[in-house]
N, C-alpha and C. Protein backbone atom coordinates (compact mmCIF):
# COMPACT_ATOMS: atom_id res chain seq x y z
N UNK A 1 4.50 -16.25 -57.14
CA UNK A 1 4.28 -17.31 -56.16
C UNK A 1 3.26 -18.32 -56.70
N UNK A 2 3.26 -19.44 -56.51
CA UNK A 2 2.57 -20.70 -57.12
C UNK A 2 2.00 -20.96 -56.20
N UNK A 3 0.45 -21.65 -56.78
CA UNK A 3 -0.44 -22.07 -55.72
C UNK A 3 -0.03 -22.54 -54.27
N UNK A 4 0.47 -23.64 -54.04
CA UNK A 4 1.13 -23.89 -53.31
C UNK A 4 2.15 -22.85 -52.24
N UNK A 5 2.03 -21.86 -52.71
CA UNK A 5 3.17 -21.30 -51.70
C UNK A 5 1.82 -20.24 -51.04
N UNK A 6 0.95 -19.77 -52.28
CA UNK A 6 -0.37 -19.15 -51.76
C UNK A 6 -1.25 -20.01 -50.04
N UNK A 7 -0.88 -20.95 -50.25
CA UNK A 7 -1.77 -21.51 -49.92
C UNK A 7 -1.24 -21.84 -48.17
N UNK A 8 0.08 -22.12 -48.46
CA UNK A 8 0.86 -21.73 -47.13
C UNK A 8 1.25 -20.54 -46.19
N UNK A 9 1.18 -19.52 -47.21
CA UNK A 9 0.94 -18.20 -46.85
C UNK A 9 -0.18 -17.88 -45.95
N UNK A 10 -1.63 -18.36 -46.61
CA UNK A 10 -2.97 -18.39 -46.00
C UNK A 10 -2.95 -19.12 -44.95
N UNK A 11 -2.54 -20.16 -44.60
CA UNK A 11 -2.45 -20.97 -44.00
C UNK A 11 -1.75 -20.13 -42.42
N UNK A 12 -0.57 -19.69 -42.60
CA UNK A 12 0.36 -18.84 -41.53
C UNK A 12 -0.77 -17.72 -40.90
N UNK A 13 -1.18 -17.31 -42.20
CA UNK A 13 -1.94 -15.56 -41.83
C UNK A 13 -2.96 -15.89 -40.67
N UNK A 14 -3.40 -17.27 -41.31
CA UNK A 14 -4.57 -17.63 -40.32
C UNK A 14 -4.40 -18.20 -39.43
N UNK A 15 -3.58 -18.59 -39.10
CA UNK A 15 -2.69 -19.42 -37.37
C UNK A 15 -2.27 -17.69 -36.90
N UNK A 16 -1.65 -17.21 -37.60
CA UNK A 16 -1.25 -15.67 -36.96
C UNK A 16 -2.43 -14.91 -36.21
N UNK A 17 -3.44 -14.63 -37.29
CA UNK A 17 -4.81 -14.09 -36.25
C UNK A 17 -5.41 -14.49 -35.58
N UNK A 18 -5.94 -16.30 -35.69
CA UNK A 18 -5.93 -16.75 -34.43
C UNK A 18 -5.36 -16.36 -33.01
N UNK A 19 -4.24 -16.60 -33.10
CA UNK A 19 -3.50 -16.33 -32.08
C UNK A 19 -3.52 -15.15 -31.56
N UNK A 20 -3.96 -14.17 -32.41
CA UNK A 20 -3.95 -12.67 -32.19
C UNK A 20 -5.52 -12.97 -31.02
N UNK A 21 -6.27 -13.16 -31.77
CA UNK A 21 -7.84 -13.31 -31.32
C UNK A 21 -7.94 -14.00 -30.11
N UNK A 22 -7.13 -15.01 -29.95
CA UNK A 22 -7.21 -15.95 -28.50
C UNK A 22 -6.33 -15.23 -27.58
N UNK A 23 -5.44 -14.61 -28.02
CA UNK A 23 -4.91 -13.46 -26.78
C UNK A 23 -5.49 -12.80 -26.44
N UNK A 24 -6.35 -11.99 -27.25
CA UNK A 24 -7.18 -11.07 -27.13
C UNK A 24 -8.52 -11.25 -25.86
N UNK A 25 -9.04 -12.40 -26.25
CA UNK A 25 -10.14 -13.05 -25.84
C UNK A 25 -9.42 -13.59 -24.02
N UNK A 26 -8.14 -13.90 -24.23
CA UNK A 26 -7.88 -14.31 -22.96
C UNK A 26 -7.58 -13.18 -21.39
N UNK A 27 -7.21 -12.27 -22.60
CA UNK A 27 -7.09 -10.76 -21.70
C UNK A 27 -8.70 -10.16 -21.42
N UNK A 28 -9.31 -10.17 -22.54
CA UNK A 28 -10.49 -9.71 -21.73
C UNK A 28 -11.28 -10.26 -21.06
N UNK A 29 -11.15 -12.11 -20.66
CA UNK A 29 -11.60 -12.79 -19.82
C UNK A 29 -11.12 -12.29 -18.49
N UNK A 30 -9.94 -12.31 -18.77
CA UNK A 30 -8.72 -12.08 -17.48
C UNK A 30 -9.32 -10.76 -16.84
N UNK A 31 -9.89 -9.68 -17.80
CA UNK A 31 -10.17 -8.37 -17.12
C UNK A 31 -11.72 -8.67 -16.58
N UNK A 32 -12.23 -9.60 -17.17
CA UNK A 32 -13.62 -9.42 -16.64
C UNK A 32 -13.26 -10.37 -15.67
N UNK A 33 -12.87 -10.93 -15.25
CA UNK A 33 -12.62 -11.57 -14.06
C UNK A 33 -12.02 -10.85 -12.42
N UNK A 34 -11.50 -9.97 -13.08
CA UNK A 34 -10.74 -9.17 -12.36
C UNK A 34 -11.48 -8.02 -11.70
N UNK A 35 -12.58 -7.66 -12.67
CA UNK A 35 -13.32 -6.77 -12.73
C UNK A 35 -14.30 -7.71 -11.13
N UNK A 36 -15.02 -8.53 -11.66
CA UNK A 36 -15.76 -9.18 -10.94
C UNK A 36 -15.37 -9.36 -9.90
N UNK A 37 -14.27 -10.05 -9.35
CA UNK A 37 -13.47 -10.12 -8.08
C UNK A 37 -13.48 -8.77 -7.71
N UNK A 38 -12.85 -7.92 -7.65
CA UNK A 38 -13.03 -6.60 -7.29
C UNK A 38 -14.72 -5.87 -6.67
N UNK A 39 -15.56 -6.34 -7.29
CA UNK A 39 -16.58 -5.79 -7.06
C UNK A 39 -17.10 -6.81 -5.98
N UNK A 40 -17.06 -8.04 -6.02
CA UNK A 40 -17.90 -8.87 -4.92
C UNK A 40 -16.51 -8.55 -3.89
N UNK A 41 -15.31 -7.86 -3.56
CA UNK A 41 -14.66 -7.38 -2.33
C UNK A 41 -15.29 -6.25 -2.29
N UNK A 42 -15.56 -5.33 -3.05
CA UNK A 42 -16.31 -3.87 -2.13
C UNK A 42 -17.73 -4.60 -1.77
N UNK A 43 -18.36 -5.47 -2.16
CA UNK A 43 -19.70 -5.60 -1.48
C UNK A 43 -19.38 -6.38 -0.40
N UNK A 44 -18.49 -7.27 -0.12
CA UNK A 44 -18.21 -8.06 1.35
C UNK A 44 -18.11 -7.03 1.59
N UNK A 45 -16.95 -5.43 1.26
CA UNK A 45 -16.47 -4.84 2.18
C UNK A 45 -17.59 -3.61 2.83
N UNK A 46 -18.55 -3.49 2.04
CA UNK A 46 -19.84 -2.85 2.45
C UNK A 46 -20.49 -3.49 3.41
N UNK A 47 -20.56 -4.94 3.03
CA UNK A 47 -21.45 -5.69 4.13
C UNK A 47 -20.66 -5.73 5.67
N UNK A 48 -19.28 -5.51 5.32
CA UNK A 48 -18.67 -5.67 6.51
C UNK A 48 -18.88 -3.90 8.00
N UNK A 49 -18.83 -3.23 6.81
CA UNK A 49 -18.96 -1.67 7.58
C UNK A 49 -20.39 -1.38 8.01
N UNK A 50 -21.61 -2.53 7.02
CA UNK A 50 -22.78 -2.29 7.77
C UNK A 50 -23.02 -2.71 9.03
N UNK A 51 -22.16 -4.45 9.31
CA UNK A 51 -21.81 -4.42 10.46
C UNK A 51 -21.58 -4.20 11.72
N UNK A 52 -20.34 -3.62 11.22
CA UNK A 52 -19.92 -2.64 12.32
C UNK A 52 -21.03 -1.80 12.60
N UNK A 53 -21.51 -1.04 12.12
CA UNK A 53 -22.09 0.28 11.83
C UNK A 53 -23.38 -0.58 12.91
N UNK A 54 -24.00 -1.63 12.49
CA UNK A 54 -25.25 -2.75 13.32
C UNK A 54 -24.76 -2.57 14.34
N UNK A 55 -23.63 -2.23 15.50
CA UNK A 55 -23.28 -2.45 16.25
C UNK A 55 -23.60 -1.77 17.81
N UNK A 56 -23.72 -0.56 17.08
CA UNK A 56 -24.17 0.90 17.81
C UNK A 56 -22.60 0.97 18.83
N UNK A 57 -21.36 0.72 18.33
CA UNK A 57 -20.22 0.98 19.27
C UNK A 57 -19.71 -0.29 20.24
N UNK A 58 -21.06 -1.28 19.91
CA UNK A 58 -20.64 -2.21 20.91
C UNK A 58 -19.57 -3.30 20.43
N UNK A 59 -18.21 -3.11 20.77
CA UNK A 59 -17.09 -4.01 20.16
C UNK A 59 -17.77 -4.96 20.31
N UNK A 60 -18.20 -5.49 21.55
CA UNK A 60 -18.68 -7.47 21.57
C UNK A 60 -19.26 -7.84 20.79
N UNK A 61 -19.65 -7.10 20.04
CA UNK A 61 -20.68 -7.33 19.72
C UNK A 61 -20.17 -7.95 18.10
N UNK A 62 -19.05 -7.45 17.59
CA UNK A 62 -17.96 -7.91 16.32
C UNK A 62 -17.31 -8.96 16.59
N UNK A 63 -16.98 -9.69 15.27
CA UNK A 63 -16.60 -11.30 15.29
C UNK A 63 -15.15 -11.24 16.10
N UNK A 64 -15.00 -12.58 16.70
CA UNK A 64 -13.59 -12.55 17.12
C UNK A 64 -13.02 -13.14 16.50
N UNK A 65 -11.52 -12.33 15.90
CA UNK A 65 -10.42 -12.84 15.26
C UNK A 65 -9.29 -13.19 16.07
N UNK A 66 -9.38 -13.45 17.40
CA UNK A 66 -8.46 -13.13 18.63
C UNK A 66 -7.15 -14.30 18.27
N UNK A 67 -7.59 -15.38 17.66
CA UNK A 67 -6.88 -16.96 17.49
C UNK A 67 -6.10 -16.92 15.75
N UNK A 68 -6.63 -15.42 15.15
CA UNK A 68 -5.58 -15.48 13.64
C UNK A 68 -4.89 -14.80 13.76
N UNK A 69 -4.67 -14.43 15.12
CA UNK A 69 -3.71 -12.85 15.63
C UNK A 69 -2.04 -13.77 15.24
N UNK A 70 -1.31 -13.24 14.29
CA UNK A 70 0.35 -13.60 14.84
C UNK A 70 1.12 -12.79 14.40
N UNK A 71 2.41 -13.47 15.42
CA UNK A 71 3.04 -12.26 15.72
C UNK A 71 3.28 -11.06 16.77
N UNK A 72 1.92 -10.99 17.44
CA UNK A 72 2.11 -10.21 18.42
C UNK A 72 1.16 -10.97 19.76
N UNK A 73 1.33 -10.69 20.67
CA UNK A 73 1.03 -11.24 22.06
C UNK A 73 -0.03 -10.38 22.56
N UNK A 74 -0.92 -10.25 22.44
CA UNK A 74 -2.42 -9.89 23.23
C UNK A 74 -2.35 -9.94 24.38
N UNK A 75 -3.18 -8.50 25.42
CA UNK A 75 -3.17 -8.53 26.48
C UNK A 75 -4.21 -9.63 26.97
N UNK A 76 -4.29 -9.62 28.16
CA UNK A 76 -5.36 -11.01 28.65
C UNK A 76 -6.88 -10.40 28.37
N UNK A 77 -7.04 -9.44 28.31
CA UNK A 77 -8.51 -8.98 28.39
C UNK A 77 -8.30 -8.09 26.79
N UNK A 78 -7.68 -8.42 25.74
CA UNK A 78 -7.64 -7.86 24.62
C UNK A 78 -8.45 -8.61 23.43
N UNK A 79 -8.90 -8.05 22.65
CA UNK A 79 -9.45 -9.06 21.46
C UNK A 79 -9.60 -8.23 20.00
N UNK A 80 -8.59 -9.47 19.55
CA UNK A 80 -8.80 -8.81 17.93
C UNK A 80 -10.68 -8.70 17.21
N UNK A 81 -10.64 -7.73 16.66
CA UNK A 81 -11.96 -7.78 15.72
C UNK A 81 -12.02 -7.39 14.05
N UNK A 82 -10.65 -6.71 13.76
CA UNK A 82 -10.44 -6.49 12.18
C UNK A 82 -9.02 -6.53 12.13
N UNK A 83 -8.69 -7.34 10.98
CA UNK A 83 -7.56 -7.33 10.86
C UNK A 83 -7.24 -7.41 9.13
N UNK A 84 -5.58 -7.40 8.82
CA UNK A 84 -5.68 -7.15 7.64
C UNK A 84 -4.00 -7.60 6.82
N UNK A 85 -3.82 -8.86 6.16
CA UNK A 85 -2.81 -9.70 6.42
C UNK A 85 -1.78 -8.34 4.74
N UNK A 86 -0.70 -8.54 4.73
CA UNK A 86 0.10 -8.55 4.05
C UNK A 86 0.02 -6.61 3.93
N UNK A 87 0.02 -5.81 4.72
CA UNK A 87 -0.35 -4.86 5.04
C UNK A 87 0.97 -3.81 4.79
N UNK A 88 1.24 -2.91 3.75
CA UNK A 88 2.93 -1.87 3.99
C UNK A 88 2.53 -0.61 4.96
N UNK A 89 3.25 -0.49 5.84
CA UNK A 89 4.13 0.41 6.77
C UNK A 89 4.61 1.53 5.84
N UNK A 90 3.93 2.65 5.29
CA UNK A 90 4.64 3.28 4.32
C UNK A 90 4.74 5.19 5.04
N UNK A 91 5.83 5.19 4.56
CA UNK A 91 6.60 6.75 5.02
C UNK A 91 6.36 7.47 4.24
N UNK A 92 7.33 8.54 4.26
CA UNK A 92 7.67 9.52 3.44
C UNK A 92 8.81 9.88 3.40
N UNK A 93 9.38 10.11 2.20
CA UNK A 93 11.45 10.08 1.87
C UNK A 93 11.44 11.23 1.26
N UNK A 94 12.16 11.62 1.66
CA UNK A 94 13.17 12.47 0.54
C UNK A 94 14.36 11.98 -0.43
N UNK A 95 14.24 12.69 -1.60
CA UNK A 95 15.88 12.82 -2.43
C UNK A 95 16.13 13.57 -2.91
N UNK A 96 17.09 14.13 -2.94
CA UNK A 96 18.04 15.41 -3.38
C UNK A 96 19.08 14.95 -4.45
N UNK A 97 18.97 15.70 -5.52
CA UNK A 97 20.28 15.87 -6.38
C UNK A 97 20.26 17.19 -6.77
N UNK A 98 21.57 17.25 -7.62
CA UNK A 98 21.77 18.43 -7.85
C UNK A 98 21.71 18.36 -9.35
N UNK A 99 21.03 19.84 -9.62
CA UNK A 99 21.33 19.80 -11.33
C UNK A 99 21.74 20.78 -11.54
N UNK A 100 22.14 21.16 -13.41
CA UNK A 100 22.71 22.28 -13.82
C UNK A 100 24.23 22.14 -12.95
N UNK A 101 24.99 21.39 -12.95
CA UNK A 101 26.69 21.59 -12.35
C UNK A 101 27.47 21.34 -13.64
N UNK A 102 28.19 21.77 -13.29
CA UNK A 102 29.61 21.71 -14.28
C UNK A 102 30.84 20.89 -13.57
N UNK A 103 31.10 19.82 -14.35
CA UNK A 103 32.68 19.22 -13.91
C UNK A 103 33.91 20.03 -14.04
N UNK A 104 33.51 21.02 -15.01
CA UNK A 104 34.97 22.32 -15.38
C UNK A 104 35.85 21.53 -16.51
N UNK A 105 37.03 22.23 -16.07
CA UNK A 105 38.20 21.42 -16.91
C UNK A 105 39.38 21.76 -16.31
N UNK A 106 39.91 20.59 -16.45
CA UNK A 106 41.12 19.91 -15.59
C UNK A 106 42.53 20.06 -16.79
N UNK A 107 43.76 21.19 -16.18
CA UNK A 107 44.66 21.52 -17.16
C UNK A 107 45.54 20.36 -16.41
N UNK A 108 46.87 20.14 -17.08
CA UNK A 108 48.16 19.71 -16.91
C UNK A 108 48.88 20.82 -16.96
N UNK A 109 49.68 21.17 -15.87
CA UNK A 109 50.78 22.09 -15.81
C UNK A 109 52.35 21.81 -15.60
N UNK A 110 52.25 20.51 -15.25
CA UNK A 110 53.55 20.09 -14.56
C UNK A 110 53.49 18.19 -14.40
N UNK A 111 54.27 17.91 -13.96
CA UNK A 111 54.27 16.34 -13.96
C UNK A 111 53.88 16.04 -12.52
N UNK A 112 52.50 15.50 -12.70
CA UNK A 112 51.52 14.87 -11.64
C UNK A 112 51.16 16.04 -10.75
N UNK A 113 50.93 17.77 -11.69
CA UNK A 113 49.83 18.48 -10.88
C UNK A 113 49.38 18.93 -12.15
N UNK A 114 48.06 18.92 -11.45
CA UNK A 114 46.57 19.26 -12.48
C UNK A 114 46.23 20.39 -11.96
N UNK A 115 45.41 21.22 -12.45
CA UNK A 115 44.88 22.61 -12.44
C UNK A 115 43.15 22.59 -12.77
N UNK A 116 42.40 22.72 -11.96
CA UNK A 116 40.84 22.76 -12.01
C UNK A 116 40.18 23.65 -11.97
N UNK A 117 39.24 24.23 -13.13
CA UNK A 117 38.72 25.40 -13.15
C UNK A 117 37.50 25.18 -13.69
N UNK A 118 36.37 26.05 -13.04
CA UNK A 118 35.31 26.32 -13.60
C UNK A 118 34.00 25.47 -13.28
N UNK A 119 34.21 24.27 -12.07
CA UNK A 119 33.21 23.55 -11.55
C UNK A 119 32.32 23.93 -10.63
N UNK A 120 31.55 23.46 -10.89
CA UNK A 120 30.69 23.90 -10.06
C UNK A 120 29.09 22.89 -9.64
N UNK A 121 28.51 22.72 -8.21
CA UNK A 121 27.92 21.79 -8.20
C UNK A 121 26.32 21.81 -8.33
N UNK A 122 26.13 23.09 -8.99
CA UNK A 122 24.25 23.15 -9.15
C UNK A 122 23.77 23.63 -8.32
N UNK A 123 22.59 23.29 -8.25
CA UNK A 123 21.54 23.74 -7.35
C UNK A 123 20.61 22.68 -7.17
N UNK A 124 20.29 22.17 -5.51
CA UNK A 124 19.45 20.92 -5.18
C UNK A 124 18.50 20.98 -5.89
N UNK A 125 17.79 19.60 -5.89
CA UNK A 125 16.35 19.83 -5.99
C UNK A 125 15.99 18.47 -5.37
N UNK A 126 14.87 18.83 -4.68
CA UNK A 126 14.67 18.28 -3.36
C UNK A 126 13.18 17.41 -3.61
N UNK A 127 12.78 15.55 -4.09
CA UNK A 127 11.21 15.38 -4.06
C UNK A 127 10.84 14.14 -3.11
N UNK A 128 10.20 14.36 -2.76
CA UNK A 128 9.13 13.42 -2.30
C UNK A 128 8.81 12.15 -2.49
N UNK A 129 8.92 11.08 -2.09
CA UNK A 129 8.72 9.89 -2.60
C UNK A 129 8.35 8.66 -1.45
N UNK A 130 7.04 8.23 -1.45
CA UNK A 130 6.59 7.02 -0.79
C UNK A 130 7.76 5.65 -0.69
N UNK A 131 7.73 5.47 0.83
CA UNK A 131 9.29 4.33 0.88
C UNK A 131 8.13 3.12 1.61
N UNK A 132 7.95 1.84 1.02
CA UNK A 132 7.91 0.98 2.32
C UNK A 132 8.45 0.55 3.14
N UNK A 133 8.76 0.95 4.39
CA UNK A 133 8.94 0.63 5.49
C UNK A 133 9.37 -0.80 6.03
N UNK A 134 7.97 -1.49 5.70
CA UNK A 134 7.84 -2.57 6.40
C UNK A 134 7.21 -3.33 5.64
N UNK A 135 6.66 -4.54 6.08
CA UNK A 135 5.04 -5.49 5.26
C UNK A 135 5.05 -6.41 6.60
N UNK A 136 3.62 -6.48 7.17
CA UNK A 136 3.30 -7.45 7.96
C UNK A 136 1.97 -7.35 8.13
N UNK A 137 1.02 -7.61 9.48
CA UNK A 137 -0.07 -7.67 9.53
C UNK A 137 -0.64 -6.45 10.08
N UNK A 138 -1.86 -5.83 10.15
CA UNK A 138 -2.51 -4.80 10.73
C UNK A 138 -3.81 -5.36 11.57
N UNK A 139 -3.77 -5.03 12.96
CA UNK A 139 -4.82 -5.58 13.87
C UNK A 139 -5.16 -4.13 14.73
N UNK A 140 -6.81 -4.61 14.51
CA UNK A 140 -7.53 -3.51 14.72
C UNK A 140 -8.28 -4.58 16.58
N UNK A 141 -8.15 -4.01 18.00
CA UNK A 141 -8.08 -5.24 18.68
C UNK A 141 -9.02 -3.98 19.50
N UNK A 142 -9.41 -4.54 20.59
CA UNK A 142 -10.74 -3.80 21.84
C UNK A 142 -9.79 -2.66 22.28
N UNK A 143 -8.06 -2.75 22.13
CA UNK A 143 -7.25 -1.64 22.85
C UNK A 143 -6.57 -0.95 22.11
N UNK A 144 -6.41 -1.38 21.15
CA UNK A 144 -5.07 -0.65 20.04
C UNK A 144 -5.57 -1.23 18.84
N UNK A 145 -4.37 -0.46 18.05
CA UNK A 145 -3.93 -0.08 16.51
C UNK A 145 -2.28 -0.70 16.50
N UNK A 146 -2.35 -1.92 15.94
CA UNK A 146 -1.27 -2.70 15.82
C UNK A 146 -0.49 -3.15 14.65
N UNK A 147 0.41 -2.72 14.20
CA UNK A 147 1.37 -2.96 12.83
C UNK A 147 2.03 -4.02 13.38
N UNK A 148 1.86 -5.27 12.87
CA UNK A 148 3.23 -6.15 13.45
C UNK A 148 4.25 -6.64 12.16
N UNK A 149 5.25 -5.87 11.92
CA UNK A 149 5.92 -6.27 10.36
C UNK A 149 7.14 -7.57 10.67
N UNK A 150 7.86 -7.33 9.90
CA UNK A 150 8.69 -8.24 9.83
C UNK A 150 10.09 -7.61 10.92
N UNK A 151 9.94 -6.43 10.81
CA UNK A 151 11.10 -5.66 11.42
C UNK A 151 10.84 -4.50 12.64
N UNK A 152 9.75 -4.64 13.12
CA UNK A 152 9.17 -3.39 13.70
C UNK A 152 7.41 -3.72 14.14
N UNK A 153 7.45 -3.42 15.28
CA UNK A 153 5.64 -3.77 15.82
C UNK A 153 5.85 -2.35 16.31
N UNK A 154 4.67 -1.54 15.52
CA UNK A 154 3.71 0.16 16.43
C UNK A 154 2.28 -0.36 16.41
N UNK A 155 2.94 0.28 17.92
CA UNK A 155 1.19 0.28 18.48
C UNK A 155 0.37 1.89 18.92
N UNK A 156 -0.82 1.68 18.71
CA UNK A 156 -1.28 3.35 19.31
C UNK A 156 -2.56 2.87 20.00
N UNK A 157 -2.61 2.92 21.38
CA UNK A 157 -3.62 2.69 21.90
C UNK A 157 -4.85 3.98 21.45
N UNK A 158 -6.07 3.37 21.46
CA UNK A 158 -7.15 4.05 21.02
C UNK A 158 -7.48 4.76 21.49
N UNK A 159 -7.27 5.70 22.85
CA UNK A 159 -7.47 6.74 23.36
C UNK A 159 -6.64 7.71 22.69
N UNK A 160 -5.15 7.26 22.45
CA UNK A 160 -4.58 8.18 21.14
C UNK A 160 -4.81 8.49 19.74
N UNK A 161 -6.11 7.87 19.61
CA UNK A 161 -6.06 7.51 18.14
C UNK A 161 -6.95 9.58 17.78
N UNK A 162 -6.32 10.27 17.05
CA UNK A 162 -6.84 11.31 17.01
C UNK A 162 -7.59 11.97 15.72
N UNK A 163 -7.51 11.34 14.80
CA UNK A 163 -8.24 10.82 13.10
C UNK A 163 -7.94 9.87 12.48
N UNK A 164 -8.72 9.50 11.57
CA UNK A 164 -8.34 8.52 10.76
C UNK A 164 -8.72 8.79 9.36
N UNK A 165 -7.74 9.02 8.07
CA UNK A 165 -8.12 9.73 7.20
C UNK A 165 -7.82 8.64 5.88
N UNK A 166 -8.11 8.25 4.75
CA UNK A 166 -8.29 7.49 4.17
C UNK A 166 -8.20 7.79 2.44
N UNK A 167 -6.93 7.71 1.86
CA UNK A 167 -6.71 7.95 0.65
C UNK A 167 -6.79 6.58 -0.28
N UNK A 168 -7.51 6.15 -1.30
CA UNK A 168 -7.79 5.14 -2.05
C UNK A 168 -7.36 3.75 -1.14
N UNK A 169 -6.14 3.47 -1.37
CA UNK A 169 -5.52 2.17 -0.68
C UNK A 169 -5.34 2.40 0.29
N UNK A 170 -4.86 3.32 0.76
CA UNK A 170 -4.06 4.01 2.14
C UNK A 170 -4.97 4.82 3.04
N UNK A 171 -4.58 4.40 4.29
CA UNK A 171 -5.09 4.98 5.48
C UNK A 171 -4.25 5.44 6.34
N UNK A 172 -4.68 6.62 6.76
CA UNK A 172 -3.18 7.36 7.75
C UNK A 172 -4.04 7.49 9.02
N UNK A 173 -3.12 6.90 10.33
CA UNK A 173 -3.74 7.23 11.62
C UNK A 173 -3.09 8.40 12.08
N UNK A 174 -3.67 9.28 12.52
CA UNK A 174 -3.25 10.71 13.45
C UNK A 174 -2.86 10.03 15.19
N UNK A 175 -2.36 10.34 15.42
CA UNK A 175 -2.67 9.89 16.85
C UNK A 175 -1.80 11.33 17.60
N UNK A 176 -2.21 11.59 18.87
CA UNK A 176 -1.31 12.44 20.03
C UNK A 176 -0.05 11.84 20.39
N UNK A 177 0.27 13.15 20.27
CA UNK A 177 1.95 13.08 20.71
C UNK A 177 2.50 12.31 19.50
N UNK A 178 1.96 12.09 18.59
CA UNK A 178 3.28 11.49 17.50
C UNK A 178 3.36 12.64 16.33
N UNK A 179 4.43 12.63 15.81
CA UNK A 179 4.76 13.85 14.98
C UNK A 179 4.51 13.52 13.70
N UNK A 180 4.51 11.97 13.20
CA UNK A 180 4.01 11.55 11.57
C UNK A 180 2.59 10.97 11.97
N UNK A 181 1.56 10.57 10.83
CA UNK A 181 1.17 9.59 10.93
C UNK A 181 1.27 8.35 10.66
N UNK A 182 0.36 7.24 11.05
CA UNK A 182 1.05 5.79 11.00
C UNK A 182 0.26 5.71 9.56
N UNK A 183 0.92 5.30 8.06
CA UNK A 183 0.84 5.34 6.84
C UNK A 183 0.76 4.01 6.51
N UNK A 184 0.01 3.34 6.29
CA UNK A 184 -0.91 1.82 5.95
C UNK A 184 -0.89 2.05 4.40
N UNK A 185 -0.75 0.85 3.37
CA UNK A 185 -0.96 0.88 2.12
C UNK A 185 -1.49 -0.75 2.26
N UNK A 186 -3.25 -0.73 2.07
CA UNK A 186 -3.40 -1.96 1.92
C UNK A 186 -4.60 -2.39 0.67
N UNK A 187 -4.92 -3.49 0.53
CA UNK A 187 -5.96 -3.07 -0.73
C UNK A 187 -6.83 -2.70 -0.97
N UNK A 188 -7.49 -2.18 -1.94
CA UNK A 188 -8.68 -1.12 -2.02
C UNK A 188 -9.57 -1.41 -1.24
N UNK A 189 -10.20 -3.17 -1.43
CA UNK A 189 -11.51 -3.02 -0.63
C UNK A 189 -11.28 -2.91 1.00
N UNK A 190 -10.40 -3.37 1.54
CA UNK A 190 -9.88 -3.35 2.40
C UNK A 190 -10.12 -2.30 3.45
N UNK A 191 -9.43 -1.11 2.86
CA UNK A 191 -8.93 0.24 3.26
C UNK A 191 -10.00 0.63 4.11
N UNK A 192 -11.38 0.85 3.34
CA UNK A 192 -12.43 1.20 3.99
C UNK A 192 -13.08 0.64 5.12
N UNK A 193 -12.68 -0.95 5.39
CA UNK A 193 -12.95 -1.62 6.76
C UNK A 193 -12.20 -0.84 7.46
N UNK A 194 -10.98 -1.23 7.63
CA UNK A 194 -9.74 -0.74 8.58
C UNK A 194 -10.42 0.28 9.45
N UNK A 195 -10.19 1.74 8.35
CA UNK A 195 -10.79 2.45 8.54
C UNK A 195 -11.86 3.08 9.43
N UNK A 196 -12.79 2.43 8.71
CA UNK A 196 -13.82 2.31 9.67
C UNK A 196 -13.89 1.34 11.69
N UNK A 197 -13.01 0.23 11.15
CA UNK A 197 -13.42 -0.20 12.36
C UNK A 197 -12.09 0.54 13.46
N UNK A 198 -11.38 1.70 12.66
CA UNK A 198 -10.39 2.58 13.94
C UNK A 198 -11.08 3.16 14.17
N UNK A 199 -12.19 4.14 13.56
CA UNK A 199 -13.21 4.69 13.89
C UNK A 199 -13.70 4.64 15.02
N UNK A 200 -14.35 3.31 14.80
CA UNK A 200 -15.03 2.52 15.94
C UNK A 200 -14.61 2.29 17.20
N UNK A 201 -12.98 2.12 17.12
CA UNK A 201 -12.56 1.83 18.25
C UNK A 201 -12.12 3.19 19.04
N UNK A 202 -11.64 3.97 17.98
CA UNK A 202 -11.27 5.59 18.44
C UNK A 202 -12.89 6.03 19.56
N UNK A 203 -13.55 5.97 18.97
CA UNK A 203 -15.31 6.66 19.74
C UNK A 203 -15.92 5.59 20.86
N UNK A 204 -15.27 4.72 20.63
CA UNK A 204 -15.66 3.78 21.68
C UNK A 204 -14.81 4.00 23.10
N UNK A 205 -13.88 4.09 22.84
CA UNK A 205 -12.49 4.65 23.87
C UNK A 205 -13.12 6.09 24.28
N UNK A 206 -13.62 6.54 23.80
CA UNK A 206 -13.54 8.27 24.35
C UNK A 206 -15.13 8.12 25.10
N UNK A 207 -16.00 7.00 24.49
CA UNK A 207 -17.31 7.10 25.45
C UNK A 207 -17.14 6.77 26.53
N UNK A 208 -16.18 5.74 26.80
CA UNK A 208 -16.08 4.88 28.33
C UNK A 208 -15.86 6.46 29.45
């Protein structure tokens, strides 16, 4: 290779790692950014549960969200105080297949009859799998626990509300007389308001 072709070579290698390096540099901006956002939502979301917590039980005493409520129709003496926009409605599914089966084998004996032997269809196996439901808003209000989705509004008034238990994103309400719980998937910092302010409304209902 002659100078010249050296020199174009160098030339590529070094537009190549560039480019390597400014990707590089743009992803770990991207993560420290991400990082940062994340952390100033758990400290709103701390500041928000100290809040509550300032409150000693007294709902009035929490901001009113009563006028970003939509979607659902508030009683006259009702008032939103936590709420939580783009919120999944999430279940629990089953699926079943079968494994280990055999198709067999299929003889010819005659003209247009077949002969089938040896099939057989397995044995289930049966797993588990998170379905969303729904996506809409979650309102935490002075009377209830309100899902309003796109396809479906549950409500559990707060005298039913019977735990409230809280896995990373997700929060599951217990309530009486229902046989599932109501299964919320919303975002991290999030989760722990919710949470907390069903809490609030659950112990507030049972003092009256």
């Amino acid at each position: 290779m002659d100078a010249s072709g050296l020199v174009i070579l160098a030339v590529l290698i070094g537009i190549f790692v560039f480019f390597i390096v400014l990707g590089y540099r743009a992803k770990v901006k991207a993560q420290q950014e991400k990082q940062a956002m994340l952390a100033k939502q758990m400290e709103e979301a701390q500041q928000a549960i100290e809040r509550m917590e300032a409150t000693n039980g007294d709902l009035s005493k929490l901001p009113d969200l009563t006028e970003q409520v939509q979607g659902l129709i508030l009683h006259a003496d009702e008032r939103c105080f936590a709420m939580c926009r783009g919120a999944q409605h999430v279940v629990e599914a089953h699926r079943t297949k079968y494994v280990g089966g055999s198709q067999g084998v299929s003889f010819r004996i005659a003209k247009g009859v077949r002969y089938h032997i040896g099939g057989f269809s397995g044995h289930p196996v049966t797993t588990d799998y998170e379905k969303v439901q729904d996506t809409g808003d979650l309102y935490v209000t002075t009377q209830r626990v309100v899902f309003a989705g796109g396809r479906e509004v549950t409500s559990i008034i707060a005298k039913k509300v019977a735990d409230i238990r809280i896995d990373g994103d997700h929060i599951w309400v217990l309530a009486e007389n229902r046989k599932t719980p109501l299964g919320l998937k919303l975002t991290a910092p999030v989760a722990p308001v919710i949470a907390y302010a069903i809490r609030l409304l659950a112990e507030n209902s049972q003092a009256k």
